[in-house]
ModelCIF file with pLDDT and N, C-alpha, C, O atoms, coordinates in Angstrom:
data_MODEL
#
_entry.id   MODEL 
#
_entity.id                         1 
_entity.type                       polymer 
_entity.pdbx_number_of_molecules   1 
#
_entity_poly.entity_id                      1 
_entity_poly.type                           'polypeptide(L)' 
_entity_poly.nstd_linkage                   no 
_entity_poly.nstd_monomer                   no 
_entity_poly.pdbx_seq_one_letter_code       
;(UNK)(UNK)(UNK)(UNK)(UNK)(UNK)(UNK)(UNK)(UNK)(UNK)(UNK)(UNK)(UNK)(UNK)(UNK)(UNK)
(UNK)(UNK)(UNK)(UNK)(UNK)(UNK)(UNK)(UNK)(UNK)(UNK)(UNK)(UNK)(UNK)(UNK)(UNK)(UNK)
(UNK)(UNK)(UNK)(UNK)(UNK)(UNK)(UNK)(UNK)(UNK)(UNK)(UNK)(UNK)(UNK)(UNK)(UNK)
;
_entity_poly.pdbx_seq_one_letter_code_can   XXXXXXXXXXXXXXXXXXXXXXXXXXXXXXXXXXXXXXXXXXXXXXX 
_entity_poly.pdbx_strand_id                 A 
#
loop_
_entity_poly_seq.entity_id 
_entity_poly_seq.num 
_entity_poly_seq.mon_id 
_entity_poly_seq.hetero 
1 1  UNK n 
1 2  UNK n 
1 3  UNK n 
1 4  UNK n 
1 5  UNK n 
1 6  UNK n 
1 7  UNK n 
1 8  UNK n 
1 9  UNK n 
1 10 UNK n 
1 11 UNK n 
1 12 UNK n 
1 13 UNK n 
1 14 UNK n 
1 15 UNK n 
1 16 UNK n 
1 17 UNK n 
1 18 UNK n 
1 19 UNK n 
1 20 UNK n 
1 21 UNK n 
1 22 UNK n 
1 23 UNK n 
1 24 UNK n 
1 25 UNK n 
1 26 UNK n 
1 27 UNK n 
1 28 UNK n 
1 29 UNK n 
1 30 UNK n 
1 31 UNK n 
1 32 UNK n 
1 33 UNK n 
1 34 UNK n 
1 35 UNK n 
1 36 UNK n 
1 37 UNK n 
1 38 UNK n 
1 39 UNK n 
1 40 UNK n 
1 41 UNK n 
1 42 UNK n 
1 43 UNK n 
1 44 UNK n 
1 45 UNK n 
1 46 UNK n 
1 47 UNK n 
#
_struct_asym.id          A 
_struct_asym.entity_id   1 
#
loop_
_ma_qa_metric.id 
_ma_qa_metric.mode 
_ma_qa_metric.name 
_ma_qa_metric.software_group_id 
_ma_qa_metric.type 
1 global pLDDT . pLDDT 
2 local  pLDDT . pLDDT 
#
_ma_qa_metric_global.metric_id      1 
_ma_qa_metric_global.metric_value   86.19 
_ma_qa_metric_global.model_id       1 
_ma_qa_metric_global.ordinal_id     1 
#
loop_
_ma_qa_metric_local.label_asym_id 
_ma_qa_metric_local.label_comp_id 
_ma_qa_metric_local.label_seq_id 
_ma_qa_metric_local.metric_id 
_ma_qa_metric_local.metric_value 
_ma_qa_metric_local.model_id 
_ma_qa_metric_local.ordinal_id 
A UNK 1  2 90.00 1 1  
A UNK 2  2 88.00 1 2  
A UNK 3  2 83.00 1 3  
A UNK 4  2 84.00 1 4  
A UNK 5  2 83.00 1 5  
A UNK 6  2 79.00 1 6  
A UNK 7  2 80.00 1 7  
A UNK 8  2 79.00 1 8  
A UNK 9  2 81.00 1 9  
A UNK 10 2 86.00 1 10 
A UNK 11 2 86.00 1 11 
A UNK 12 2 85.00 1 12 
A UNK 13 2 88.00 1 13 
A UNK 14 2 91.00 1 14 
A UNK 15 2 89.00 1 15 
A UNK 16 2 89.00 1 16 
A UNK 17 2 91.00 1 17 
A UNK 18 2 92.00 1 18 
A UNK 19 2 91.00 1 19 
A UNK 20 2 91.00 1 20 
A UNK 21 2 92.00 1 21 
A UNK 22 2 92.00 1 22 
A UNK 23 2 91.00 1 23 
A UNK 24 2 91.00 1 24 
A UNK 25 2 90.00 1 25 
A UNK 26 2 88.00 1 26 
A UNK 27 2 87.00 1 27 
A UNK 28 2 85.00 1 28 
A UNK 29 2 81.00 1 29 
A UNK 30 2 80.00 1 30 
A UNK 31 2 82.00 1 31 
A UNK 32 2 84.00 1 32 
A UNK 33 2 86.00 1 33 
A UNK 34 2 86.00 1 34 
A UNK 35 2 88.00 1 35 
A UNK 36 2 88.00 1 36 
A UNK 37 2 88.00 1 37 
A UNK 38 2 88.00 1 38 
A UNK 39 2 89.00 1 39 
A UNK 40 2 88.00 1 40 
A UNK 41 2 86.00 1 41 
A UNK 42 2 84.00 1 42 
A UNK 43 2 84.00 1 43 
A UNK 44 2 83.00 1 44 
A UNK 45 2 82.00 1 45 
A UNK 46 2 81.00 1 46 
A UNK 47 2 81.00 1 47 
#
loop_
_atom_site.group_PDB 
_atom_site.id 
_atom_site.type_symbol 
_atom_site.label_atom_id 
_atom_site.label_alt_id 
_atom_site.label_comp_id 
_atom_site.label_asym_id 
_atom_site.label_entity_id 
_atom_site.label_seq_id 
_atom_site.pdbx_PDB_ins_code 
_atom_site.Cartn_x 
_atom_site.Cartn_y 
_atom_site.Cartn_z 
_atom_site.occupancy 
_atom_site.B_iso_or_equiv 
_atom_site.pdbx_formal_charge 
_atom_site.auth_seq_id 
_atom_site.auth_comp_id 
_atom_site.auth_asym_id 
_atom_site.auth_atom_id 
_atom_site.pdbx_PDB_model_num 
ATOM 1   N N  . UNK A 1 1  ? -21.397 -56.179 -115.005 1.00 90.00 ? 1  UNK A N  1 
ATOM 2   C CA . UNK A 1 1  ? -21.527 -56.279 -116.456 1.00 90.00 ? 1  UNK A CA 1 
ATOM 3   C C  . UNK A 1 1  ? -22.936 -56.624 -116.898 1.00 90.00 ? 1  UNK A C  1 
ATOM 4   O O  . UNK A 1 1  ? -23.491 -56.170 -117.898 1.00 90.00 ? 1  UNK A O  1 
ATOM 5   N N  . UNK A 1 2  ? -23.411 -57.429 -116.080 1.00 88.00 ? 2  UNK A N  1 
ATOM 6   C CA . UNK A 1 2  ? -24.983 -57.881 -116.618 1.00 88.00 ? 2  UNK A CA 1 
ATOM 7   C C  . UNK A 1 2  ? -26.096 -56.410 -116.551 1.00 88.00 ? 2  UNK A C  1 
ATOM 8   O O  . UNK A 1 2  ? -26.981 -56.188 -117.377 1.00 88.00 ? 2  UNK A O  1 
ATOM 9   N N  . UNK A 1 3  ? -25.809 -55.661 -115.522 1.00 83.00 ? 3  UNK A N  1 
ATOM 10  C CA . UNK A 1 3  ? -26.942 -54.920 -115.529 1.00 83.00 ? 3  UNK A CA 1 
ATOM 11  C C  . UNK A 1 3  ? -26.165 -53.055 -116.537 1.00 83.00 ? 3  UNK A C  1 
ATOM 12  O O  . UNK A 1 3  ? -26.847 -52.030 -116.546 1.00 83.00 ? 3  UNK A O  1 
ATOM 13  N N  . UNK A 1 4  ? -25.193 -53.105 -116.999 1.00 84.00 ? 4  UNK A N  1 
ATOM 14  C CA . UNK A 1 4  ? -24.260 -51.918 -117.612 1.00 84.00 ? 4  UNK A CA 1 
ATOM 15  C C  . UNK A 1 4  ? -24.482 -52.448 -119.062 1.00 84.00 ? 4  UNK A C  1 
ATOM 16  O O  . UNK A 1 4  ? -25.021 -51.634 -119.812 1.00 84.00 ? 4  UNK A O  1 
ATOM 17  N N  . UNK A 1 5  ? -24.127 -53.819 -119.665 1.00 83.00 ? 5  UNK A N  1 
ATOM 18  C CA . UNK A 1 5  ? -24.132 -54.265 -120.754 1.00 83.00 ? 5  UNK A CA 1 
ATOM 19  C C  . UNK A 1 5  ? -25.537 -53.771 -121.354 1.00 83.00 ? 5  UNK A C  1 
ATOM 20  O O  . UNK A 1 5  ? -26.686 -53.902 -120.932 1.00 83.00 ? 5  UNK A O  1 
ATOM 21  N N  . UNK A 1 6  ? -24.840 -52.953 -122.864 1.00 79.00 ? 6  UNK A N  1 
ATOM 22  C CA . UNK A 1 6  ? -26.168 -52.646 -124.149 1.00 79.00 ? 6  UNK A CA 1 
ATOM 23  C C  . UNK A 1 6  ? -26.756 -53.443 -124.476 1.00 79.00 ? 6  UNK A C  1 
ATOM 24  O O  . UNK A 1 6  ? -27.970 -53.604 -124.602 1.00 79.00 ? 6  UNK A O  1 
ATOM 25  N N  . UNK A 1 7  ? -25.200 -54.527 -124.792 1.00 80.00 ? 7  UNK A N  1 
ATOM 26  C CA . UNK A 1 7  ? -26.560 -55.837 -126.127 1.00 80.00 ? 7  UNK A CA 1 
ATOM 27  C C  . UNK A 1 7  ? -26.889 -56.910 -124.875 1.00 80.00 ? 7  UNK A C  1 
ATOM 28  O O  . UNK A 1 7  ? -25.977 -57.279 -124.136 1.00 80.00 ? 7  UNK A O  1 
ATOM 29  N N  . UNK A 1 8  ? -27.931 -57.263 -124.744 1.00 79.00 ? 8  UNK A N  1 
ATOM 30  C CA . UNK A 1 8  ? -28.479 -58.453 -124.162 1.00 79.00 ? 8  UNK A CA 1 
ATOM 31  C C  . UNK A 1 8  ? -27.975 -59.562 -124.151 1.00 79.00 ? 8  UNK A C  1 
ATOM 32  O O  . UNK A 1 8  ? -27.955 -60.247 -123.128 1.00 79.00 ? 8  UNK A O  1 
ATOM 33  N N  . UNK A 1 9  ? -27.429 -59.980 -125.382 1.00 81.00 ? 9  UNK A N  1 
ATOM 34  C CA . UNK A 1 9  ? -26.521 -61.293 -125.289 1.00 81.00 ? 9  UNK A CA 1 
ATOM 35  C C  . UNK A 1 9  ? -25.653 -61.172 -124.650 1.00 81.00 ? 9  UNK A C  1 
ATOM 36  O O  . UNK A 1 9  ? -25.376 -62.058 -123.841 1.00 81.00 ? 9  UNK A O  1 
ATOM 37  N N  . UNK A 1 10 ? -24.825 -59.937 -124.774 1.00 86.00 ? 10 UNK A N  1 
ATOM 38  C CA . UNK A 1 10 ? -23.426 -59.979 -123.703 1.00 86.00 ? 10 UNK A CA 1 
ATOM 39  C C  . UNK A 1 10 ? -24.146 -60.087 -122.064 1.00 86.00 ? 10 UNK A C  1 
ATOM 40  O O  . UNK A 1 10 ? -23.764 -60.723 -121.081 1.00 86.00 ? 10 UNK A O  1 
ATOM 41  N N  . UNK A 1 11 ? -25.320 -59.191 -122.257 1.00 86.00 ? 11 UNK A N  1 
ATOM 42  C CA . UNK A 1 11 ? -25.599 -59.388 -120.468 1.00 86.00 ? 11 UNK A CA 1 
ATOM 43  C C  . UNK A 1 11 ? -25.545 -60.615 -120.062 1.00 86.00 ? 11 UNK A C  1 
ATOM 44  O O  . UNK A 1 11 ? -24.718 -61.004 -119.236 1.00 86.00 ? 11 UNK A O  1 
ATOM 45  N N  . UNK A 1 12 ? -26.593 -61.491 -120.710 1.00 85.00 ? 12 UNK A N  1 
ATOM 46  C CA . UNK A 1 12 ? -26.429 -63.471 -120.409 1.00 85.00 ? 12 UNK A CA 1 
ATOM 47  C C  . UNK A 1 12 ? -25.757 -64.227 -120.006 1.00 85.00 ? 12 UNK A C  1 
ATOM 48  O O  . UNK A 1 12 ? -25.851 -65.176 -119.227 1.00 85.00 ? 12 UNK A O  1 
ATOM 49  N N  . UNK A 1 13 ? -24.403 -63.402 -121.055 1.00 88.00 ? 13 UNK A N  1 
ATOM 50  C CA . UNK A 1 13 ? -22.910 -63.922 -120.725 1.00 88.00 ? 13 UNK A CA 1 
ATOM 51  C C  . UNK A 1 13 ? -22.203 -63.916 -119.679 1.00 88.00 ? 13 UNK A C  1 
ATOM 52  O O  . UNK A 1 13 ? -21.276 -64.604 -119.252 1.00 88.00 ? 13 UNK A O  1 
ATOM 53  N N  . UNK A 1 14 ? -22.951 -62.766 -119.220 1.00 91.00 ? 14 UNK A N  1 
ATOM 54  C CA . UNK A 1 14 ? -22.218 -62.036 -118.098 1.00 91.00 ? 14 UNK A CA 1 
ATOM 55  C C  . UNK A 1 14 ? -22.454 -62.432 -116.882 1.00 91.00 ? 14 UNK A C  1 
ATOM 56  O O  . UNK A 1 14 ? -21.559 -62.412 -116.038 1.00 91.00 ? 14 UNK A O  1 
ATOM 57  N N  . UNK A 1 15 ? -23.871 -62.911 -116.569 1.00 89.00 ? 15 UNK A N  1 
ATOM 58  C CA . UNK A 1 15 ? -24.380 -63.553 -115.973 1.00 89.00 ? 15 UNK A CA 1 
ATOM 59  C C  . UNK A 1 15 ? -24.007 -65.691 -115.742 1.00 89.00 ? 15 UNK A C  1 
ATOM 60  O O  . UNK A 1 15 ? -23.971 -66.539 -114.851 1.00 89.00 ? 15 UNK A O  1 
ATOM 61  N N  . UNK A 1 16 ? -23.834 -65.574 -117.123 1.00 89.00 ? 16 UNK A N  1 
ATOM 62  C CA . UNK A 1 16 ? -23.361 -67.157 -117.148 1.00 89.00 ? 16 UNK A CA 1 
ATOM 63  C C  . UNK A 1 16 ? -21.773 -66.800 -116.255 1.00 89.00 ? 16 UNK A C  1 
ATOM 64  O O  . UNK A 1 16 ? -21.664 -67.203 -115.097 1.00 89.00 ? 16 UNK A O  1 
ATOM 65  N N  . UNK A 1 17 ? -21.034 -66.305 -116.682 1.00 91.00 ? 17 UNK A N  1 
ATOM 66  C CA . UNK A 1 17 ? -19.952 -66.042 -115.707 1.00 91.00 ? 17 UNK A CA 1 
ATOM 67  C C  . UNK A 1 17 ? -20.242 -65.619 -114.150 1.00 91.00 ? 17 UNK A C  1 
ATOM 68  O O  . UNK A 1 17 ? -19.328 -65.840 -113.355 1.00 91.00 ? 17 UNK A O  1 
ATOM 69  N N  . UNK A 1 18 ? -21.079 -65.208 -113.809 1.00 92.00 ? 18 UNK A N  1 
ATOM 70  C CA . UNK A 1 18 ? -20.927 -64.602 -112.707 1.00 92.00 ? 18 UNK A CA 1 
ATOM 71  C C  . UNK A 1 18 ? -21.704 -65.952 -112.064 1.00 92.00 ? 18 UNK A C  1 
ATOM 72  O O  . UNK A 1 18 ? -21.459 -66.070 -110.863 1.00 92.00 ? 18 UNK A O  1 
ATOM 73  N N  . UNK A 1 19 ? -22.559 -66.959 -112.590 1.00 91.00 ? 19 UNK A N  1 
ATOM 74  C CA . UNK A 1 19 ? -22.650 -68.043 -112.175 1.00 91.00 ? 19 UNK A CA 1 
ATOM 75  C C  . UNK A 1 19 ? -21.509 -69.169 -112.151 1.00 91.00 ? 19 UNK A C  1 
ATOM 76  O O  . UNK A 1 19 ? -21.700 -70.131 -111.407 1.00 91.00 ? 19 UNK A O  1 
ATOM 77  N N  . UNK A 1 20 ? -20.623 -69.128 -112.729 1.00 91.00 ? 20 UNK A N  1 
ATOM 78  C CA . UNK A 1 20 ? -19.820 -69.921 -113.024 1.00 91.00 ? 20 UNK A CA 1 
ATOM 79  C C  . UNK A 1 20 ? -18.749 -69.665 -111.544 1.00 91.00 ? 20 UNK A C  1 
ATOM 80  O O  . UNK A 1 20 ? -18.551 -70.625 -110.799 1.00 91.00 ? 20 UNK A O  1 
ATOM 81  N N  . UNK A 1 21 ? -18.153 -68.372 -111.259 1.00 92.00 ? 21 UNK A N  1 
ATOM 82  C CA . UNK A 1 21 ? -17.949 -67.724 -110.247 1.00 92.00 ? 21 UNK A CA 1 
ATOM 83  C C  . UNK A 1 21 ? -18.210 -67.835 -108.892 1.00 92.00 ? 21 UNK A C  1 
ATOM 84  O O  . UNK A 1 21 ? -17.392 -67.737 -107.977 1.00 92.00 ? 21 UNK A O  1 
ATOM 85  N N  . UNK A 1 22 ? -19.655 -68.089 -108.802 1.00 92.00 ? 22 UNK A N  1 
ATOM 86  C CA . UNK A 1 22 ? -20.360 -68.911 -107.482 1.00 92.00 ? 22 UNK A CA 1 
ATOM 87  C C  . UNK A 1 22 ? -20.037 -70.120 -107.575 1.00 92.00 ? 22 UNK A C  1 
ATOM 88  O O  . UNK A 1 22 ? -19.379 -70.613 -106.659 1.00 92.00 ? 22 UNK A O  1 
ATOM 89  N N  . UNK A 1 23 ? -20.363 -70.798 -108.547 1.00 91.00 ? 23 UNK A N  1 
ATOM 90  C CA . UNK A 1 23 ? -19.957 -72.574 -108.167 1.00 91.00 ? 23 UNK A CA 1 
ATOM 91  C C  . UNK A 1 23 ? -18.448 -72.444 -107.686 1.00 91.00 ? 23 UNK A C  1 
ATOM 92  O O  . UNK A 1 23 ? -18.043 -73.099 -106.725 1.00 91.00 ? 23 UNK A O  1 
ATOM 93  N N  . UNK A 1 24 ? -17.600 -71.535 -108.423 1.00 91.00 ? 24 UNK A N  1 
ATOM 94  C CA . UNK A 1 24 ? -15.956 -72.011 -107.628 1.00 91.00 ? 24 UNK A CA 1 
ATOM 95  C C  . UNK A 1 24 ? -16.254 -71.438 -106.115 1.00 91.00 ? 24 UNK A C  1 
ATOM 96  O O  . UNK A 1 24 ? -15.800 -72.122 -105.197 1.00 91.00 ? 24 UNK A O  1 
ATOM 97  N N  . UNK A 1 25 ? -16.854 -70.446 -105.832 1.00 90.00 ? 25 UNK A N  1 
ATOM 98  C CA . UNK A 1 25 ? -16.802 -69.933 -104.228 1.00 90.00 ? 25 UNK A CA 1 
ATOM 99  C C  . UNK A 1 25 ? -17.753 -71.261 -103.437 1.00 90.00 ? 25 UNK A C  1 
ATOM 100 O O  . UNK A 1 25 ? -17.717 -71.402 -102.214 1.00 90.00 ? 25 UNK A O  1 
ATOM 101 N N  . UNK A 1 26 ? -18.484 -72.064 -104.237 1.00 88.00 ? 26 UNK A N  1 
ATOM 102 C CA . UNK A 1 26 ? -19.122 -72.795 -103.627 1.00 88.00 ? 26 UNK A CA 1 
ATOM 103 C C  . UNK A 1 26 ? -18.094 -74.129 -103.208 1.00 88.00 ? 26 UNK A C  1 
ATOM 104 O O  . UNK A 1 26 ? -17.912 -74.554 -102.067 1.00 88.00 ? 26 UNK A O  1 
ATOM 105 N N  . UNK A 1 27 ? -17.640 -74.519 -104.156 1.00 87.00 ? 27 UNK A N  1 
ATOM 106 C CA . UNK A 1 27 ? -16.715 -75.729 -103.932 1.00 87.00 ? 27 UNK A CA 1 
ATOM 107 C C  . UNK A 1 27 ? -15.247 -75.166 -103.261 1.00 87.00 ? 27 UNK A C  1 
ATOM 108 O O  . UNK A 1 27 ? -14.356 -76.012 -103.189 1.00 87.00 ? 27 UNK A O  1 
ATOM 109 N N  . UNK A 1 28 ? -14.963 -73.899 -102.804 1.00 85.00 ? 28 UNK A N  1 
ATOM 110 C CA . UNK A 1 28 ? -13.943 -73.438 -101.972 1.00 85.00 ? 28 UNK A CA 1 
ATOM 111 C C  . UNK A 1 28 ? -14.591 -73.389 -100.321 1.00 85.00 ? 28 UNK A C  1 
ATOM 112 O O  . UNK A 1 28 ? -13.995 -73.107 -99.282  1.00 85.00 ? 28 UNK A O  1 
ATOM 113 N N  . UNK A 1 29 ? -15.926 -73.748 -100.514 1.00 81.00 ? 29 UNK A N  1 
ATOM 114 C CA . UNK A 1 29 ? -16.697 -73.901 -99.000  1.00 81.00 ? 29 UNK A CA 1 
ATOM 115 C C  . UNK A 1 29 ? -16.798 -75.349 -98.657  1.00 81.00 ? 29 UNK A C  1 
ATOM 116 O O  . UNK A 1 29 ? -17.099 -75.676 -97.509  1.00 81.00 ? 29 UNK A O  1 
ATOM 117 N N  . UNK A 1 30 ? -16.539 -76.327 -99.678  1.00 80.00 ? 30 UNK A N  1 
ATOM 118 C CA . UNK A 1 30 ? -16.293 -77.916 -99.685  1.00 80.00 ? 30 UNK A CA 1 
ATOM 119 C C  . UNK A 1 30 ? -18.290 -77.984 -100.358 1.00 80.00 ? 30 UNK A C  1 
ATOM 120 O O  . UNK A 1 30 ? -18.989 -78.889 -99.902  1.00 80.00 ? 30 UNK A O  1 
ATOM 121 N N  . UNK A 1 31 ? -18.632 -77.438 -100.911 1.00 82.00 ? 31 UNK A N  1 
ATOM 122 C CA . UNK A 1 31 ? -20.153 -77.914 -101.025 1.00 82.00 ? 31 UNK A CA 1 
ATOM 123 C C  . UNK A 1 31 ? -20.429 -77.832 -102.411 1.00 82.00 ? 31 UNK A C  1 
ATOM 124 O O  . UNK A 1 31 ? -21.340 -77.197 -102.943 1.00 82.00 ? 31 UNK A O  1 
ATOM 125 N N  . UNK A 1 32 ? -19.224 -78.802 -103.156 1.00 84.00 ? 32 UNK A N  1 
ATOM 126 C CA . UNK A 1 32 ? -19.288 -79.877 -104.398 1.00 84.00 ? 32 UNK A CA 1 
ATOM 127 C C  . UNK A 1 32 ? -20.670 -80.002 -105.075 1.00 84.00 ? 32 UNK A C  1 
ATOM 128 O O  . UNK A 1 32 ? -20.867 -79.799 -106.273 1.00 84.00 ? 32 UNK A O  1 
ATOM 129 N N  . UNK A 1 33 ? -21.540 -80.334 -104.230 1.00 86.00 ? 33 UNK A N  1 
ATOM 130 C CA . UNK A 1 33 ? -22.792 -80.559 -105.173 1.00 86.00 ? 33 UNK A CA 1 
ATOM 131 C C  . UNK A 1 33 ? -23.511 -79.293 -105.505 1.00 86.00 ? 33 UNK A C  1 
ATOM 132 O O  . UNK A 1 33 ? -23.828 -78.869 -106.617 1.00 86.00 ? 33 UNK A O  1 
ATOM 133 N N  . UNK A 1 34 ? -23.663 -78.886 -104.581 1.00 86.00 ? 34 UNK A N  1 
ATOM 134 C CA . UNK A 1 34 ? -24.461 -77.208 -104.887 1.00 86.00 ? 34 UNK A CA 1 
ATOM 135 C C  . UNK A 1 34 ? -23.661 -76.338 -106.168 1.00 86.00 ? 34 UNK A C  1 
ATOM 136 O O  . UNK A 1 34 ? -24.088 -75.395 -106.834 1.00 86.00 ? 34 UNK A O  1 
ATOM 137 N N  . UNK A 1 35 ? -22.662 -76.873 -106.213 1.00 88.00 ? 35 UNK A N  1 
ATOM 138 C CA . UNK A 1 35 ? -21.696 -75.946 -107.208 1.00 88.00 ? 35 UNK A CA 1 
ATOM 139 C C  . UNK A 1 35 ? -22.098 -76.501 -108.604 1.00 88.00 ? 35 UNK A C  1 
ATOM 140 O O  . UNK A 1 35 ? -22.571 -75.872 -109.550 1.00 88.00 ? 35 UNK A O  1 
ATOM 141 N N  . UNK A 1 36 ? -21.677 -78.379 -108.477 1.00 88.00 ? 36 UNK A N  1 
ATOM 142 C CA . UNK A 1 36 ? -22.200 -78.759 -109.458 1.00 88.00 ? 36 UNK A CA 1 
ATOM 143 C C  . UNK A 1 36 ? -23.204 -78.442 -110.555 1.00 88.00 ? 36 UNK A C  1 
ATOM 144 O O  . UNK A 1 36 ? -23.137 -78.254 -111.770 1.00 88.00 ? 36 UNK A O  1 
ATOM 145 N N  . UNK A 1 37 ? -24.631 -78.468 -109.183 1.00 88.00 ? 37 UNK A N  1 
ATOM 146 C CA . UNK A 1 37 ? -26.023 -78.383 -109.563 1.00 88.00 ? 37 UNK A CA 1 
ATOM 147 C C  . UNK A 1 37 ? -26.017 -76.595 -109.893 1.00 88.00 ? 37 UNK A C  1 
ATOM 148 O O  . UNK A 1 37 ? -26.935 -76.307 -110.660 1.00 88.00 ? 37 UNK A O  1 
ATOM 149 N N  . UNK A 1 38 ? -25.324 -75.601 -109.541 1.00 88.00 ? 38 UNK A N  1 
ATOM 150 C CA . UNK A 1 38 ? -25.075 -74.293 -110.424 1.00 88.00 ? 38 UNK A CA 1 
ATOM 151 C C  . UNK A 1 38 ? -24.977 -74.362 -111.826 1.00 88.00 ? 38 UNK A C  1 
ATOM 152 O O  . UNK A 1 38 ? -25.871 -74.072 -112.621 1.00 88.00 ? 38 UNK A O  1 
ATOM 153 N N  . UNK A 1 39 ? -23.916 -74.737 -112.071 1.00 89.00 ? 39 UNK A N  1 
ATOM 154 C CA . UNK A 1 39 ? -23.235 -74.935 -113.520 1.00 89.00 ? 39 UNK A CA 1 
ATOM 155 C C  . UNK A 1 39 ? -23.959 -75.984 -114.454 1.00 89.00 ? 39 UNK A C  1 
ATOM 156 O O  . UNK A 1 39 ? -23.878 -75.814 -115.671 1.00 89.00 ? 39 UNK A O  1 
ATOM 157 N N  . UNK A 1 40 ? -24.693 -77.103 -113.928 1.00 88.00 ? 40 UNK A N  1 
ATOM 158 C CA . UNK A 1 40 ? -25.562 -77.624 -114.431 1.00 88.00 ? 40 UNK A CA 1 
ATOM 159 C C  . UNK A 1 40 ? -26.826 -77.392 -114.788 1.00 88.00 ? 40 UNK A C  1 
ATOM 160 O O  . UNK A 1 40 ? -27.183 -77.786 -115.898 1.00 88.00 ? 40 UNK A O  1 
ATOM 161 N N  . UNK A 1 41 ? -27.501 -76.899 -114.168 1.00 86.00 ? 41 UNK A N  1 
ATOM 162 C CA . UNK A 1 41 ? -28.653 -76.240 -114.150 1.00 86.00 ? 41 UNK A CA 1 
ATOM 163 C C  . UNK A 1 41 ? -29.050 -74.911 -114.406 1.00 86.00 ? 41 UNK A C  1 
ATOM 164 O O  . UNK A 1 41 ? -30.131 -74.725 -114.965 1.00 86.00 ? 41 UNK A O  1 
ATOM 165 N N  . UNK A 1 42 ? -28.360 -73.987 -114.090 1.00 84.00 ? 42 UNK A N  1 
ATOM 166 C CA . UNK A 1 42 ? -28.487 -73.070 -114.285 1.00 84.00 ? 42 UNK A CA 1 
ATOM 167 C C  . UNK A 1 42 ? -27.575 -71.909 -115.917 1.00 84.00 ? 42 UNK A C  1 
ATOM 168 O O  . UNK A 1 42 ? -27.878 -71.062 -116.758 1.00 84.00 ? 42 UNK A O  1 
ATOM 169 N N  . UNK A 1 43 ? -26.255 -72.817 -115.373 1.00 84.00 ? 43 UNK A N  1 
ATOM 170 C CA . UNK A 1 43 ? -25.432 -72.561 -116.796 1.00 84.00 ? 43 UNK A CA 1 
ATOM 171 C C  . UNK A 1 43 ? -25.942 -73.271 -117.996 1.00 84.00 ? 43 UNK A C  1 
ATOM 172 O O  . UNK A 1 43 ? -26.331 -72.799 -119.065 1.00 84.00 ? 43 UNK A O  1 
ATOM 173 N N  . UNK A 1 44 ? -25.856 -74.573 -117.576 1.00 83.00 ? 44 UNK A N  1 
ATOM 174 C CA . UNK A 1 44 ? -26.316 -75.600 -118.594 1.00 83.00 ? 44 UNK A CA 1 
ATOM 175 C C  . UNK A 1 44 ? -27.931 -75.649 -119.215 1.00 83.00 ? 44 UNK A C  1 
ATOM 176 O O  . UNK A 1 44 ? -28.143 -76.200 -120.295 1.00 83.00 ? 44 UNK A O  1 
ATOM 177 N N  . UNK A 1 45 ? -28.699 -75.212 -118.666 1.00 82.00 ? 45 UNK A N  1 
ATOM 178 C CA . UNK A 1 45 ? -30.169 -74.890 -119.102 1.00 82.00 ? 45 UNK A CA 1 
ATOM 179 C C  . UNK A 1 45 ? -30.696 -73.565 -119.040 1.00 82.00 ? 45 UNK A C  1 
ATOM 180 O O  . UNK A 1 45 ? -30.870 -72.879 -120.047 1.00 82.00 ? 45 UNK A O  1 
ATOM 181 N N  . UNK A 1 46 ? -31.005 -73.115 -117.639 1.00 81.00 ? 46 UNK A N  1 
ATOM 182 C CA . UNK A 1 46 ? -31.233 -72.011 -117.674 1.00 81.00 ? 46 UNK A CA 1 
ATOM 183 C C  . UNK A 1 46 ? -30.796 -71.294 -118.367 1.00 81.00 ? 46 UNK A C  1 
ATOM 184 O O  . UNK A 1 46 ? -31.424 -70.911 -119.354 1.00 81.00 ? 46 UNK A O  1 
ATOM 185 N N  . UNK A 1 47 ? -29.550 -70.865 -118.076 1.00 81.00 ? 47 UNK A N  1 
ATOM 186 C CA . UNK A 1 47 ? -29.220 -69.540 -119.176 1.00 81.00 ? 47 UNK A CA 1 
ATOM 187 C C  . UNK A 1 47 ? -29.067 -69.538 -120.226 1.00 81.00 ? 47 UNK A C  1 
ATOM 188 O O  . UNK A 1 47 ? -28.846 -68.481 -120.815 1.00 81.00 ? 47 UNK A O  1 
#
């Protein structure tokens, strides 16, 4: 979706999900903080 999406905002979105996505595959590997620091940092500021 991020790289198919027209409007730019939806791409972002798309991307904020597909980060959101990694933190659960991350904390299904037991590695809690790295997932955390995803969704924090990257959801939460970055994007």
């Amino acid at each position: 979706g991020v790289i198919t999406a027209r409007n730019p905002v939806h791409a972002v979105l798309y991307l904020v999900q597909a980060f959101v996505g990694s933190a659960g595959l991350w904390l299904l590997m037991e590695a809690e903080f790295l997932g955390i620091v995803l969704v924090l940092v990257y959801v939460g500021a970055v994007m």
